[in-house]
N, C-alpha and C. Protein backbone atom coordinates (compact mmCIF):
# COMPACT_ATOMS: atom_id res chain seq x y z
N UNK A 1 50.05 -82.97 -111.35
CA UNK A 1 51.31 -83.16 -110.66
C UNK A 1 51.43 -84.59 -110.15
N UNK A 2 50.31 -85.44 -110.00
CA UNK A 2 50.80 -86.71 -109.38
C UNK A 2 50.64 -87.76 -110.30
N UNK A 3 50.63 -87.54 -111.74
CA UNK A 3 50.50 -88.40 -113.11
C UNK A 3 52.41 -88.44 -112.62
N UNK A 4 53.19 -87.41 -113.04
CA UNK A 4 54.45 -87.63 -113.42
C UNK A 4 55.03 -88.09 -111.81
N UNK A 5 54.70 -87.35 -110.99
CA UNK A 5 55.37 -88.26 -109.32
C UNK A 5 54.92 -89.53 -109.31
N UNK A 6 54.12 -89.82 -109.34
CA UNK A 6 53.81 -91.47 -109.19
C UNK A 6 53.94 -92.39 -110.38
N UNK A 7 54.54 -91.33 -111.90
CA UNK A 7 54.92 -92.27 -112.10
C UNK A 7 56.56 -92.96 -112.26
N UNK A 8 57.38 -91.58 -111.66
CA UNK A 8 58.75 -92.04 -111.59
C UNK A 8 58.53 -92.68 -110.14
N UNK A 9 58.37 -92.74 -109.36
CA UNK A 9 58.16 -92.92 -107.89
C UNK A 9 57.26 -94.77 -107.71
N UNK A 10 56.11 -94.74 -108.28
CA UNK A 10 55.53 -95.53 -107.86
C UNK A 10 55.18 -96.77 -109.69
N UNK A 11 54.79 -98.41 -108.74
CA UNK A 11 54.56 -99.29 -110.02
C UNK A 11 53.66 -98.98 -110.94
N UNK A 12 53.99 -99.73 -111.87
CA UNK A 12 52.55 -99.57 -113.44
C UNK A 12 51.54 -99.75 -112.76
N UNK A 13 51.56 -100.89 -111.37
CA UNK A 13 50.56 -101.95 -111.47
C UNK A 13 49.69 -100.76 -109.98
N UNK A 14 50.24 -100.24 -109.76
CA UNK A 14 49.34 -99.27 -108.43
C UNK A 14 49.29 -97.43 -109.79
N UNK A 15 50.27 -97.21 -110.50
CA UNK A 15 49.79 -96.21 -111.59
C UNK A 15 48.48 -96.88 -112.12
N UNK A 16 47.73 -98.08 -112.35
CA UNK A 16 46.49 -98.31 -113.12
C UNK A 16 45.43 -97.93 -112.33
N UNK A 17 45.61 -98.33 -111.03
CA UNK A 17 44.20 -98.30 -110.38
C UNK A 17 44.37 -96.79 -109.65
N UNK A 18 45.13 -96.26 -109.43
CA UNK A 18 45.47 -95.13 -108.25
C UNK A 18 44.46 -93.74 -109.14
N UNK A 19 44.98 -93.94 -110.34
CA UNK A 19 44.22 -92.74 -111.51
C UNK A 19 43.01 -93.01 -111.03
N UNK A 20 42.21 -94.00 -111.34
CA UNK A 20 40.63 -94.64 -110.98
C UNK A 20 40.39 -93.43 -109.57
N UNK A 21 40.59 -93.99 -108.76
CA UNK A 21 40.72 -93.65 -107.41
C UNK A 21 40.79 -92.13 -107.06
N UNK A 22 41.92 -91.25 -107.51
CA UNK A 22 41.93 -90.12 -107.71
C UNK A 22 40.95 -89.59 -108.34
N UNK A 23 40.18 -89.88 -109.11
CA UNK A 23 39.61 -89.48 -109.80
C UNK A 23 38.35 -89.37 -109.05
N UNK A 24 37.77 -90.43 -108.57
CA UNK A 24 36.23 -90.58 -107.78
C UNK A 24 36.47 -89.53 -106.39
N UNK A 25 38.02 -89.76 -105.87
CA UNK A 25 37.95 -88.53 -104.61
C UNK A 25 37.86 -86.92 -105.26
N UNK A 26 38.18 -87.12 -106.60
CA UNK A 26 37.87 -85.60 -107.05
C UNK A 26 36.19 -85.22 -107.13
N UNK A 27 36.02 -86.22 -107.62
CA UNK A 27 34.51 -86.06 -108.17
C UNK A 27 33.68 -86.03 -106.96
N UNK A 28 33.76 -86.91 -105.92
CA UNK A 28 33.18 -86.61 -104.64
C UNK A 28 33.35 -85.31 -103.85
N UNK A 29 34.85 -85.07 -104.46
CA UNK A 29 34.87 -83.07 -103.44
C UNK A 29 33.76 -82.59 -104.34
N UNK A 30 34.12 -82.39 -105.58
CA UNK A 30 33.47 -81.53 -106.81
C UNK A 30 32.19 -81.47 -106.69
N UNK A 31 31.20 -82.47 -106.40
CA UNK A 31 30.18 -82.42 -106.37
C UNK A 31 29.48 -81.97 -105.39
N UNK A 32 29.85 -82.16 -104.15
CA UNK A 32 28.87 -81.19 -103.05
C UNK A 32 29.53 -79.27 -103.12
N UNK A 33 30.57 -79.55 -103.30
CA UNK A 33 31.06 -78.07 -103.45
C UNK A 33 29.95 -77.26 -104.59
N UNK A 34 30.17 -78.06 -106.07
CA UNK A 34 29.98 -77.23 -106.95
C UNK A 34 28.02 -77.36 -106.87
N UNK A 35 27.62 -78.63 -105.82
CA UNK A 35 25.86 -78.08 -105.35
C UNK A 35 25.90 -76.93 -104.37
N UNK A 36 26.46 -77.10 -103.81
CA UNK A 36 27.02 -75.93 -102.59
C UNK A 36 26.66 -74.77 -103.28
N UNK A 37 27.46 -74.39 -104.46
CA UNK A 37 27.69 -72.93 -104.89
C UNK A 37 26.70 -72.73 -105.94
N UNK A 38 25.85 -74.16 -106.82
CA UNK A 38 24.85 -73.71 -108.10
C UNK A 38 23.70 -73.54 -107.55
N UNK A 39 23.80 -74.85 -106.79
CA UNK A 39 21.91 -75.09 -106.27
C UNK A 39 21.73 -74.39 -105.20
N UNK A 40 22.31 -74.24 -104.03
CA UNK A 40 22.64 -73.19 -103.02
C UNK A 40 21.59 -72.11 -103.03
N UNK A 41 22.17 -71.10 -104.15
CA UNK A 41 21.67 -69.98 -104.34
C UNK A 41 19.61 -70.11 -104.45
N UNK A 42 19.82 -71.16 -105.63
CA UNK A 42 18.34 -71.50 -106.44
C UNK A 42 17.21 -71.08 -106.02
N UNK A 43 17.09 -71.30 -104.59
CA UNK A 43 15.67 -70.76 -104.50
C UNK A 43 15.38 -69.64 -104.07
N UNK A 44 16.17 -68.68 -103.29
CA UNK A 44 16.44 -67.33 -103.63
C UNK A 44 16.27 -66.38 -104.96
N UNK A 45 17.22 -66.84 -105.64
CA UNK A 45 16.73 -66.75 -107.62
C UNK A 45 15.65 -66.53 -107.87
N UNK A 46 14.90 -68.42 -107.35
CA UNK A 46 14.17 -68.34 -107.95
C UNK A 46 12.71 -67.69 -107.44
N UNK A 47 12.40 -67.31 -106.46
CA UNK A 47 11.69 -66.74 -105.63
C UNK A 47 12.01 -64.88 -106.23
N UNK A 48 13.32 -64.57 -106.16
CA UNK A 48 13.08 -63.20 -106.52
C UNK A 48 12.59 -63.42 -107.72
N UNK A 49 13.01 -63.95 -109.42
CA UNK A 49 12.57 -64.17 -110.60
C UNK A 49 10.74 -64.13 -110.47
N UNK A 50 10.24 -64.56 -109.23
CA UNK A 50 8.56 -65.05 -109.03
C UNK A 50 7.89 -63.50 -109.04
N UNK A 51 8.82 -62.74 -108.23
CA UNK A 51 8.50 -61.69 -107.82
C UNK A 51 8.18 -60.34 -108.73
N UNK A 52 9.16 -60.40 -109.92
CA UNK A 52 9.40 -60.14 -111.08
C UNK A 52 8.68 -60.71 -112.55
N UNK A 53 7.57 -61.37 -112.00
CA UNK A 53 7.35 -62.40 -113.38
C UNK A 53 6.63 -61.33 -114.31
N UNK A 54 6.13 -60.44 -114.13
CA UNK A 54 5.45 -59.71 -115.29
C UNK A 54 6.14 -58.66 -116.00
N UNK A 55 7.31 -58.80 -115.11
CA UNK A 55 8.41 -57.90 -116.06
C UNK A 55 9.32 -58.05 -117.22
N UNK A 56 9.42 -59.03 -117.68
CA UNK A 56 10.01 -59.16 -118.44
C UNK A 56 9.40 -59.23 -120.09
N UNK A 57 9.97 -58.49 -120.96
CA UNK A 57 9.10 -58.51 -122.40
C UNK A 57 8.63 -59.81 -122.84
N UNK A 58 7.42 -59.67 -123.05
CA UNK A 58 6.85 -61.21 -123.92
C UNK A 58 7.63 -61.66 -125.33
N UNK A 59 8.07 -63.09 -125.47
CA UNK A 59 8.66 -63.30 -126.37
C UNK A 59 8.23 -62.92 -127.65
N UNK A 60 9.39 -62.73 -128.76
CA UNK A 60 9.19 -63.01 -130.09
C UNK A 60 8.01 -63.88 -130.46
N UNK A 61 7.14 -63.48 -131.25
CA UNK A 61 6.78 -64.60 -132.45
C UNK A 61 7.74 -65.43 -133.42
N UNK A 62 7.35 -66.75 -133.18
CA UNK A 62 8.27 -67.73 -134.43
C UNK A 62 8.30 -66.93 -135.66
N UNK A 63 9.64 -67.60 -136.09
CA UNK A 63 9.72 -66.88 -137.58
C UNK A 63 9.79 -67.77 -138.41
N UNK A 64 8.71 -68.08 -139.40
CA UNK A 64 8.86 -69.20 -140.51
C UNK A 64 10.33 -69.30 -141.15
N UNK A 65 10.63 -70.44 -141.57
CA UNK A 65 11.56 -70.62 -142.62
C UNK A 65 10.81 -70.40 -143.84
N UNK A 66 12.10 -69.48 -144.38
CA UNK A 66 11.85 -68.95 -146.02
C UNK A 66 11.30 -67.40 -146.22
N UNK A 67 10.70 -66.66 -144.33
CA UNK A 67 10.40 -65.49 -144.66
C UNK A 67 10.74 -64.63 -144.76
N UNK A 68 10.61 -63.55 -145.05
CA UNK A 68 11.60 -62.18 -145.38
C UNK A 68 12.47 -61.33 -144.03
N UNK A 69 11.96 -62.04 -143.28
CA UNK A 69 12.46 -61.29 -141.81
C UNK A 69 14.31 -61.85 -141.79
N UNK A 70 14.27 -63.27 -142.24
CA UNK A 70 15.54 -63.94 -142.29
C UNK A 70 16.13 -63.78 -143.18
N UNK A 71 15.91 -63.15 -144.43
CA UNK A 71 16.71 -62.78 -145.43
C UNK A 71 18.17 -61.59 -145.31
């Protein structure tokens, strides 16, 4: 919404740098928010996941290229 208001409204020469600008105040909300809500959680996770470690099925064996399993 403020690409087309600023640019009937306001100069080329403040439309060049203002985008710049907008942009770094986005990225500065974005980033503690979106640590806020990923990393936040993490060690909770990852502490229950600790708790749990022998539960989960042991992986697959690799499967060569060319063997009959991939056919």
């Amino acid at each position: 919404m403020a690409a087309p208001i600023g640019a009937c409204s306001l100069s080329v020469d403040t439309m060049v740098w203002l985008g710049t600008v907008i942009m770094i105040g986005t990225m500065g909300g974005a980033f503690p928010v979106g640590g806020a809500l990923g990393a936040g959680p993490m060690p909770a996770m990852v502490a229950a996941e600790a708790k749990t470690a022998g539960a989960c099925a042991p992986a697959a064996a690799p499967v060569a290229i060319g063997s009959p399993e991939l056919r």
